[in-house]
C-alpha atoms as a PDB file:
ATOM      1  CA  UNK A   1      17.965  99.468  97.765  1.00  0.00           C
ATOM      2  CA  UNK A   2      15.047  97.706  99.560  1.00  0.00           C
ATOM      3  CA  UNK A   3      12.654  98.233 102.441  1.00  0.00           C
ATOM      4  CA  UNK A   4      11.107  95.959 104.738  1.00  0.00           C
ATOM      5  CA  UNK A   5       8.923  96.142 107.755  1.00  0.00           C
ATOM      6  CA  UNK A   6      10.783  95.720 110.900  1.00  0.00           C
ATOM      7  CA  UNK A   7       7.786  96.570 113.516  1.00  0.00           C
ATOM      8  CA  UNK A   8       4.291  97.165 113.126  1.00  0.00           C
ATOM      9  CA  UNK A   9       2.218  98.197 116.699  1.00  0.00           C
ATOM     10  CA  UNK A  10      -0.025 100.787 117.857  1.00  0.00           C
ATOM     11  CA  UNK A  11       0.211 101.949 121.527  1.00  0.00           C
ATOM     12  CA  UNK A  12      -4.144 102.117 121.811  1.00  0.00           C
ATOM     13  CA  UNK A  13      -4.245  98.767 121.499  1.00  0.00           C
ATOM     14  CA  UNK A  14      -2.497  95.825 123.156  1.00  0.00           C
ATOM     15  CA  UNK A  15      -0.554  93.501 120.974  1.00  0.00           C
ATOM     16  CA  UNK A  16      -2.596  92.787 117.498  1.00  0.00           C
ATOM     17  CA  UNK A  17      -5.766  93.212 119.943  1.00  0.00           C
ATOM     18  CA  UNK A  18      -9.077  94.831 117.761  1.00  0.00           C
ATOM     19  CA  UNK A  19     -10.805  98.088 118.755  1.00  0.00           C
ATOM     20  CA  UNK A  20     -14.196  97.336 120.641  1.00  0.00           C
ATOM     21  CA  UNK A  21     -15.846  98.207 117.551  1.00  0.00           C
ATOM     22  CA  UNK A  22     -13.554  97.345 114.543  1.00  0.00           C
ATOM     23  CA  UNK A  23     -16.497  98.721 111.706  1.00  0.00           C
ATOM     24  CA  UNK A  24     -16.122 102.273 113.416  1.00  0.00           C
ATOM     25  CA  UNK A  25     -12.441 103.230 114.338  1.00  0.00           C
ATOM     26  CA  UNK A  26      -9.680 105.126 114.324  1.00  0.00           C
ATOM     27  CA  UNK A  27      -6.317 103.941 115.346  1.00  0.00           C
ATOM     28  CA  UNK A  28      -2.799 105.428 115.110  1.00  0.00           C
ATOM     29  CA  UNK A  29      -0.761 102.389 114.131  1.00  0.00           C
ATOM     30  CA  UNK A  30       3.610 102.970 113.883  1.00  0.00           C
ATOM     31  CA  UNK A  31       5.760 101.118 111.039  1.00  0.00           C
ATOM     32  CA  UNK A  32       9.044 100.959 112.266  1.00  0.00           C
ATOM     33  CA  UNK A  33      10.757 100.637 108.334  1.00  0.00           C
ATOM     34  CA  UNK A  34      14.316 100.094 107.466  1.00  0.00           C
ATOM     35  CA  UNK A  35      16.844  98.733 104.832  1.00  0.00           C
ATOM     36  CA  UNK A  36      16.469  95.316 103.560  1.00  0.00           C
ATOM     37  CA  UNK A  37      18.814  92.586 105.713  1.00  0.00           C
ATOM     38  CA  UNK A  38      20.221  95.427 108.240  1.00  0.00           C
ATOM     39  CA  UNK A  39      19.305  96.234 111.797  1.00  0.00           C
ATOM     40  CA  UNK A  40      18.201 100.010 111.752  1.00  0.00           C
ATOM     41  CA  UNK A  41      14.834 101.397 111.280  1.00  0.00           C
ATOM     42  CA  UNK A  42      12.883 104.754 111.448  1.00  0.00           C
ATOM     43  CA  UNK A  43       9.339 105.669 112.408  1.00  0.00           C
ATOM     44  CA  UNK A  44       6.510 106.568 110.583  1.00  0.00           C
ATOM     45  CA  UNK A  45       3.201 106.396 111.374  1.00  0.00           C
ATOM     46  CA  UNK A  46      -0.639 106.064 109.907  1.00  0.00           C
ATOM     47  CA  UNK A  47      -4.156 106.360 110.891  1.00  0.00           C
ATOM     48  CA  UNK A  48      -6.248 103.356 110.054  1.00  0.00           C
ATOM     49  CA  UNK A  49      -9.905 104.793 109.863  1.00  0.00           C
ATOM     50  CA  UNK A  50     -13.074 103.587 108.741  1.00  0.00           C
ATOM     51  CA  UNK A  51     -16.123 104.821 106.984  1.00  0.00           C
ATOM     52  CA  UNK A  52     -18.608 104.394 109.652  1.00  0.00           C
ATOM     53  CA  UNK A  53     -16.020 106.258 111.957  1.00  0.00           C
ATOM     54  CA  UNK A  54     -16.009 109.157 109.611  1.00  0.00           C
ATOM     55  CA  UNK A  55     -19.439 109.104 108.934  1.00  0.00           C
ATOM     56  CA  UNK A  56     -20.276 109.406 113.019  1.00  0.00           C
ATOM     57  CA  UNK A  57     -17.307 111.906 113.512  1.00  0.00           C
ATOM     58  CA  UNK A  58     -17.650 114.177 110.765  1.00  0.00           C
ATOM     59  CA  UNK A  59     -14.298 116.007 110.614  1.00  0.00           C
ATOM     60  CA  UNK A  60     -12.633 117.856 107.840  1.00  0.00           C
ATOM     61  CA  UNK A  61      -8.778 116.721 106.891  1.00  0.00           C
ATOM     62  CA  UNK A  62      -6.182 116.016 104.340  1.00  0.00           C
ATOM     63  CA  UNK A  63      -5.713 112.335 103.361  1.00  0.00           C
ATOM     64  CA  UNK A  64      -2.143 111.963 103.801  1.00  0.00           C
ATOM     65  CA  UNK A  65      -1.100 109.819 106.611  1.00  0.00           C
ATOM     66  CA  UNK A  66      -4.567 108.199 106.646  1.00  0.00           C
ATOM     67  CA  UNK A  67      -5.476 104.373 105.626  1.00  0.00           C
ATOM     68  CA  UNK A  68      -9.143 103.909 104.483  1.00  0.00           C
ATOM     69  CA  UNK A  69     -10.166 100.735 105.512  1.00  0.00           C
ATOM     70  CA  UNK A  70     -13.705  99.106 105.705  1.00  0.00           C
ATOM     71  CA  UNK A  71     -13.180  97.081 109.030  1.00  0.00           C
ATOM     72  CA  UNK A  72     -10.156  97.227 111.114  1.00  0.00           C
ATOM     73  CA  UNK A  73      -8.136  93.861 110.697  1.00  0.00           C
ATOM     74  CA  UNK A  74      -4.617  93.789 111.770  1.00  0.00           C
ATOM     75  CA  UNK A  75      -4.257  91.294 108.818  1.00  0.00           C
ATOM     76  CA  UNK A  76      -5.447  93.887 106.370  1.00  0.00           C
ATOM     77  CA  UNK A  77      -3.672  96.464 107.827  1.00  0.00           C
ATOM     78  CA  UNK A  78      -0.152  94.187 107.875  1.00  0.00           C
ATOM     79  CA  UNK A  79      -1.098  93.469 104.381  1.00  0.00           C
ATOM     80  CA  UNK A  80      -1.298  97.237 102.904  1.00  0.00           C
ATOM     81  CA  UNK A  81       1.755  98.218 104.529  1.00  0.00           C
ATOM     82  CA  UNK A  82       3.942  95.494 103.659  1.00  0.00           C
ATOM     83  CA  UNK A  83       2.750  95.689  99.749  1.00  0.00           C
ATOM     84  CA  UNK A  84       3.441  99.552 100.107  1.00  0.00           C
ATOM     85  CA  UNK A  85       6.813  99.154 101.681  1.00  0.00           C
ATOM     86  CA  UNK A  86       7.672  96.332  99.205  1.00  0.00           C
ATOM     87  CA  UNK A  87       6.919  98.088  96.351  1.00  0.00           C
ATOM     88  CA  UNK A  88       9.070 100.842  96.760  1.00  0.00           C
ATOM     89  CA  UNK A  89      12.432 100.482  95.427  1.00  0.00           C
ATOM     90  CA  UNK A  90      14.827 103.306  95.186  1.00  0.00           C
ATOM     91  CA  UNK A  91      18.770 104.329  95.148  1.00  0.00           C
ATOM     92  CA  UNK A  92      19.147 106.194  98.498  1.00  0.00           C
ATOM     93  CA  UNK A  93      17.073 106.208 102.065  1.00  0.00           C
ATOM     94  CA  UNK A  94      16.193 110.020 101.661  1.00  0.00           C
ATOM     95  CA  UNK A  95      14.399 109.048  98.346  1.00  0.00           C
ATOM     96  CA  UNK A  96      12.562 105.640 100.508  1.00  0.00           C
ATOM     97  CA  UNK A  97      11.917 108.505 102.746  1.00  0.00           C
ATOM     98  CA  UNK A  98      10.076 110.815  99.959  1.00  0.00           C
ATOM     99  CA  UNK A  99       8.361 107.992  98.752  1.00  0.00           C
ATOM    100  CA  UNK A 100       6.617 106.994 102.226  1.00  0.00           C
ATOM    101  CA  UNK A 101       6.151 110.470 102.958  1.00  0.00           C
ATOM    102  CA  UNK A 102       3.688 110.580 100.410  1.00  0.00           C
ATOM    103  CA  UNK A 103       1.582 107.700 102.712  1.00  0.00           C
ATOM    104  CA  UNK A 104       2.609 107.789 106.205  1.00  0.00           C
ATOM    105  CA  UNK A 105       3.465 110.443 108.608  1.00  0.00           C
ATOM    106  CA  UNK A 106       7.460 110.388 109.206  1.00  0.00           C
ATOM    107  CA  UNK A 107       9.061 110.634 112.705  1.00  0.00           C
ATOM    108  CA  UNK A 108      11.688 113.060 111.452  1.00  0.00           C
ATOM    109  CA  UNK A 109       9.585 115.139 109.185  1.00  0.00           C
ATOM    110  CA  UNK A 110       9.588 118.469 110.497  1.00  0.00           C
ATOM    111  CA  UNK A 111      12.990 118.085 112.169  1.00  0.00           C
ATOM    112  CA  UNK A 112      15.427 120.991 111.486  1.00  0.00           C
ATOM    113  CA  UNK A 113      18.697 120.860 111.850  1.00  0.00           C
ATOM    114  CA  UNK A 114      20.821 123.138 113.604  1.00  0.00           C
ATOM    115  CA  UNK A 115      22.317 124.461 109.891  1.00  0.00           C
ATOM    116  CA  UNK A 116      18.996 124.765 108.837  1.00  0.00           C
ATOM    117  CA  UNK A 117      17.575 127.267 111.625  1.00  0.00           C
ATOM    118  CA  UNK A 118      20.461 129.333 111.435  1.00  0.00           C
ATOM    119  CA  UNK A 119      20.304 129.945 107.700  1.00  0.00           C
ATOM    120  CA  UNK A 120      17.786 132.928 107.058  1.00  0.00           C
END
């Protein structure tokens, strides 16, 4: 089974427009990512932040879900995303899912289902 990119966007910025100041950023950016040669995708989602952001906005998090990126390009940012989603190659989505889980933030994440809150 294989992944590809279906969308790539981030709703701060208009289409594969920069930040004001691309050297000191953050930006939530969305990966719509589904099966290889079919229609359907889900959402996950990253932050793309750089050095000089972190350095100026001091904050204290986990890395998961983040990108580290010197400048924001939408090239470079394309780039990682496609060689992470293309590199993954697994038997079943809910393993695809495990595997970007590990990278990117997940639309569906903490979703329950209704079985699951009723079990105690």
């Amino acid at each position: 089974m294989h992944l590809e990119v279906k969308k790539i966007f981030s709703t701060e910025l208009r289409e594969l427009a920069l930040p004001e100041d691309p050297a000191c950023c953050a930006v939530t950016v969305f990966v719509d990512i589904g099966l290889k040669h079919s229609e359907g995708a889900e959402q996950f989602h990253v932050l793309v932040v750089t050095p000089q952001f972190l350095i100026q906005h001091p904050a204290t998090f986990w890395g998961k879900g983040c990108l580290l990126i010197p400048e924001f390009s939408w090239r470079e940012v394309i780039r990682m995303i496609e060689r992470l989603v293309s590199s993954i190659s697994v038997c079943s989505w809910d393993e695809a899912v495990k595997v970007l889980c590990n990278y990117m933030e997940w639309e569906f994440e903490n979703y329950l289902s209704s079985d699951d809150t009723t079990r105690s």
